[in-house]
Protein backbone atom coordinates (compact mmCIF):
# COMPACT_ATOMS: atom_id res chain seq x y z
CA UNK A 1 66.69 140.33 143.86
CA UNK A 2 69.77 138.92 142.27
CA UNK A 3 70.19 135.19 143.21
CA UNK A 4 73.60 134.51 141.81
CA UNK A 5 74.61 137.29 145.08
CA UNK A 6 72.69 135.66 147.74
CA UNK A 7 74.25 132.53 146.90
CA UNK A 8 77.15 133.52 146.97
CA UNK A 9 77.03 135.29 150.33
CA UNK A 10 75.68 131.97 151.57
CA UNK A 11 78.96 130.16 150.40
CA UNK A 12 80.74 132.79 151.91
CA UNK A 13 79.09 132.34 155.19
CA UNK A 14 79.46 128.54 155.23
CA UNK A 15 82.52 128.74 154.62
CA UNK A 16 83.75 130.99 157.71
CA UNK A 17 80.98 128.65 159.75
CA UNK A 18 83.18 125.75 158.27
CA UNK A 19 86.63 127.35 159.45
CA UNK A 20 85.15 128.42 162.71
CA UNK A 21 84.13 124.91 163.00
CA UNK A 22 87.68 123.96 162.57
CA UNK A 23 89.48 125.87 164.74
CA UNK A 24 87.05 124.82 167.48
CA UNK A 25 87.60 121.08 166.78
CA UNK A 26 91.35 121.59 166.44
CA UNK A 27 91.11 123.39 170.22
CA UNK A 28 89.36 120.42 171.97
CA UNK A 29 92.10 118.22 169.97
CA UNK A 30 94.59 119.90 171.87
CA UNK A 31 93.09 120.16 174.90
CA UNK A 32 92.08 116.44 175.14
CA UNK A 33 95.80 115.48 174.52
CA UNK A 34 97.02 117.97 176.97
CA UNK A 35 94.52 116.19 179.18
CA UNK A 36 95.86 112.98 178.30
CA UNK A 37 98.95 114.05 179.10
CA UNK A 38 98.47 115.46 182.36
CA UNK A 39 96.29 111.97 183.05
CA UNK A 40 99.81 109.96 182.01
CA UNK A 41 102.09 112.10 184.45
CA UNK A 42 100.17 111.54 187.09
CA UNK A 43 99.75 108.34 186.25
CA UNK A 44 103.44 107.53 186.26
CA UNK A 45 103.86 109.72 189.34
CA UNK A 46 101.27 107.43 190.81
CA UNK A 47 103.18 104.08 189.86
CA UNK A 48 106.48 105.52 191.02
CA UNK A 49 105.08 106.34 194.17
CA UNK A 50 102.88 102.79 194.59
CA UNK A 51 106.94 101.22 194.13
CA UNK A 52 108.62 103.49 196.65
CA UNK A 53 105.92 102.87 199.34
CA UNK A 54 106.20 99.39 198.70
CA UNK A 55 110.19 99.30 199.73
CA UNK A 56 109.35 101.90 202.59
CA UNK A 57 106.99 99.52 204.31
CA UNK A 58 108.15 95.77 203.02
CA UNK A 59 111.48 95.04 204.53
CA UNK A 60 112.35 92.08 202.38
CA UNK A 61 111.53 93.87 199.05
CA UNK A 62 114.10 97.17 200.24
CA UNK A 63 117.07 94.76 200.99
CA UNK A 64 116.23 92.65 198.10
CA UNK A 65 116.35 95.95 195.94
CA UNK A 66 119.12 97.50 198.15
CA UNK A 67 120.86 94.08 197.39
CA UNK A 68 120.28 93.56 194.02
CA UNK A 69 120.98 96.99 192.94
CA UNK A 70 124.20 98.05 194.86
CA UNK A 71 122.36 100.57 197.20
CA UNK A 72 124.16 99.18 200.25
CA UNK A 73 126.84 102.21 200.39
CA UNK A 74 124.55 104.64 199.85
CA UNK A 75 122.53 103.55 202.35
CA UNK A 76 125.19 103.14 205.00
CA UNK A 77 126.51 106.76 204.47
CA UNK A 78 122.82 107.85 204.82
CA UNK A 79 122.63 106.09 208.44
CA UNK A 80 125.60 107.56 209.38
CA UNK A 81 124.97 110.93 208.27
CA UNK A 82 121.60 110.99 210.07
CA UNK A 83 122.59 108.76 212.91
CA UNK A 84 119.89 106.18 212.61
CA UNK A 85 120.37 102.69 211.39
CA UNK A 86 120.84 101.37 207.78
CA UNK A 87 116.87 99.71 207.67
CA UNK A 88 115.67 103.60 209.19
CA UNK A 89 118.04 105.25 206.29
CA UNK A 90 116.60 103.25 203.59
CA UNK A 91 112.92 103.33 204.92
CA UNK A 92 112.78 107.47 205.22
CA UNK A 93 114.37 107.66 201.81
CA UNK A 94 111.73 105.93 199.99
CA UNK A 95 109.34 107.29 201.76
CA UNK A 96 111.43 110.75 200.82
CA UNK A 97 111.22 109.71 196.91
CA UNK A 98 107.72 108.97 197.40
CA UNK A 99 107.33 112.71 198.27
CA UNK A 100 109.44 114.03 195.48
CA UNK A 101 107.32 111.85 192.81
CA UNK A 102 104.29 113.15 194.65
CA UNK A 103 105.38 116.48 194.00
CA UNK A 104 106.49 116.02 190.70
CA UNK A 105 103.38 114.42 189.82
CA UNK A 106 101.76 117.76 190.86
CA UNK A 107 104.00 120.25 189.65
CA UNK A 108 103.86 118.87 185.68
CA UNK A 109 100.29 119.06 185.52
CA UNK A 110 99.98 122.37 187.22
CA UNK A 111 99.70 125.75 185.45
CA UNK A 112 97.71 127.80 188.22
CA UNK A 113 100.14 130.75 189.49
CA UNK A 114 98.37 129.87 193.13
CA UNK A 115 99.47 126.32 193.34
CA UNK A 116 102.71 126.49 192.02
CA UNK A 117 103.44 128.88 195.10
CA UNK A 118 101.72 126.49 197.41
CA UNK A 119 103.79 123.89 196.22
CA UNK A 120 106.43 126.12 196.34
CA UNK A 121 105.90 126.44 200.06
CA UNK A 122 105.69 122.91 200.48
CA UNK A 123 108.83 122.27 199.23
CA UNK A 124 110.72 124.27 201.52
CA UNK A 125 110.41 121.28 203.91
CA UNK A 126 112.91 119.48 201.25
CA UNK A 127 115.63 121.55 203.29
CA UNK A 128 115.43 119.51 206.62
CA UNK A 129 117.91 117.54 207.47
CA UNK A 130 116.43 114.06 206.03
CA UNK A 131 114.50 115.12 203.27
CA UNK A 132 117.70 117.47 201.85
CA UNK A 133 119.97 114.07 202.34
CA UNK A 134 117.44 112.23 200.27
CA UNK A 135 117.46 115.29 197.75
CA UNK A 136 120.75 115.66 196.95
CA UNK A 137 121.98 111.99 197.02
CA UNK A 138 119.39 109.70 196.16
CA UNK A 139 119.53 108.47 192.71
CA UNK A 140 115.77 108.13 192.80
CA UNK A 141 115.40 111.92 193.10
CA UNK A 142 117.13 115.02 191.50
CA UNK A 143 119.00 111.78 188.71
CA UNK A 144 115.53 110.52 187.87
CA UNK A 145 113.28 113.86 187.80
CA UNK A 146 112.88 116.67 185.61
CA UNK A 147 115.27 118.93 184.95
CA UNK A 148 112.40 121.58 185.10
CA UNK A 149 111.38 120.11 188.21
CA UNK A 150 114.73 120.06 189.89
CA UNK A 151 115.34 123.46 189.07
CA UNK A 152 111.87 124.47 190.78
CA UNK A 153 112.74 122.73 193.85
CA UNK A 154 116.28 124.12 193.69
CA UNK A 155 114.83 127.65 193.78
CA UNK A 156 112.50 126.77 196.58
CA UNK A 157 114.89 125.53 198.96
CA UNK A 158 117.61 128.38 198.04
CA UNK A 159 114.93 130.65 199.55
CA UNK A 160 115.26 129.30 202.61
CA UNK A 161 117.03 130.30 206.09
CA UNK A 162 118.44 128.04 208.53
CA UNK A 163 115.99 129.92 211.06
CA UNK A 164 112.95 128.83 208.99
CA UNK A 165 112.92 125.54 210.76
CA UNK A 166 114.43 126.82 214.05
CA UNK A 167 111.36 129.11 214.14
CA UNK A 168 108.95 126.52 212.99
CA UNK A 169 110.64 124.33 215.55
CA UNK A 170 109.81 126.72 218.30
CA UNK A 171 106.36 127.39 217.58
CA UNK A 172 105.52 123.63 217.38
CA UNK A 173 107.34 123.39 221.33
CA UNK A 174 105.04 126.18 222.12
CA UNK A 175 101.87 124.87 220.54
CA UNK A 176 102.85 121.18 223.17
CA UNK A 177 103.16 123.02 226.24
């Protein structure tokens, strides 16, 4: 038996064992910073959200913020709009942003076909009347998300019909009596 051959079919072998090792070890590199990534959205998602729950429910920290950052018109056009008062304006549209961060939060770190259409569906409900004001004027929402996500939500609410709610609407009347 030749030795000088055997060895070197045993370097051979280590050395695809060595690159195999590699590309294994580079794969759960990338997979631990996509991880870490997904951890950090959701993260920031969560922080965003902890801040706009915080003005929904603490009226001195809304009209402080209100206040200190020139909200006031915004505000007053949203009360007027939706016929409520200024405090009920600003209240549903942080707890509105809340719900887009929420979202948000969910739709970067998702990659399953399935949930994307569920939150798809979900996000139909950004069409009613309060949650579309919110939408489309609040500069916590479409100003301060991603483009990618606006552009999701965009196509989501394009798909729906001004009967969608009218039906729902119905139903729910039904489902009380």
């Amino acid at each position: 038996m030749n030795w000088e051959l055997i060895a070197t079919v045993a370097e051979v072998v280590a050395a695809i064992g060595v690159i195999a090792s590699l590309i294994y070890v580079a794969r759960q590199v990338r997979s631990s910073q996509e991880t870490a990534a997904d951890t950090n959205r959701l993260a920031r998602a969560g922080g965003v959200r902890e801040v706009m729950l915080a003005n929904a429910t603490n009226d001195e920290l809304r009209n402080s913020v209100i206040k200190a950052y020139g909200f006031a018109p915004y505000y007053k056009e949203m009360a007027r709009v939706l016929d409520v008062t200024i405090d009920d304006a600003a209240r549903t549209d942080y707890q509105n942003c809340y719900y887009f961060w929420l979202h948000w939060g969910q739709f970067a770190s998702t990659t399953n076909p399935q949930d994307l259409q569920e939150l798809k569906h979900v996000m139909r409900t950004y069409s009613l009347p309060a949650l579309k004001y919110s939408w489309e004027n609040s500069p916590y929402a479409r100003p301060a998300l991603d483009p990618e996500f606006v552009k999701f939500v965009e196509a989501a609410t394009a798909e729906v019909s001004d009967e969608y709610f009218a039906n729902m609407a119905s139903i729910g009347e039904q489902l009380d009596a």
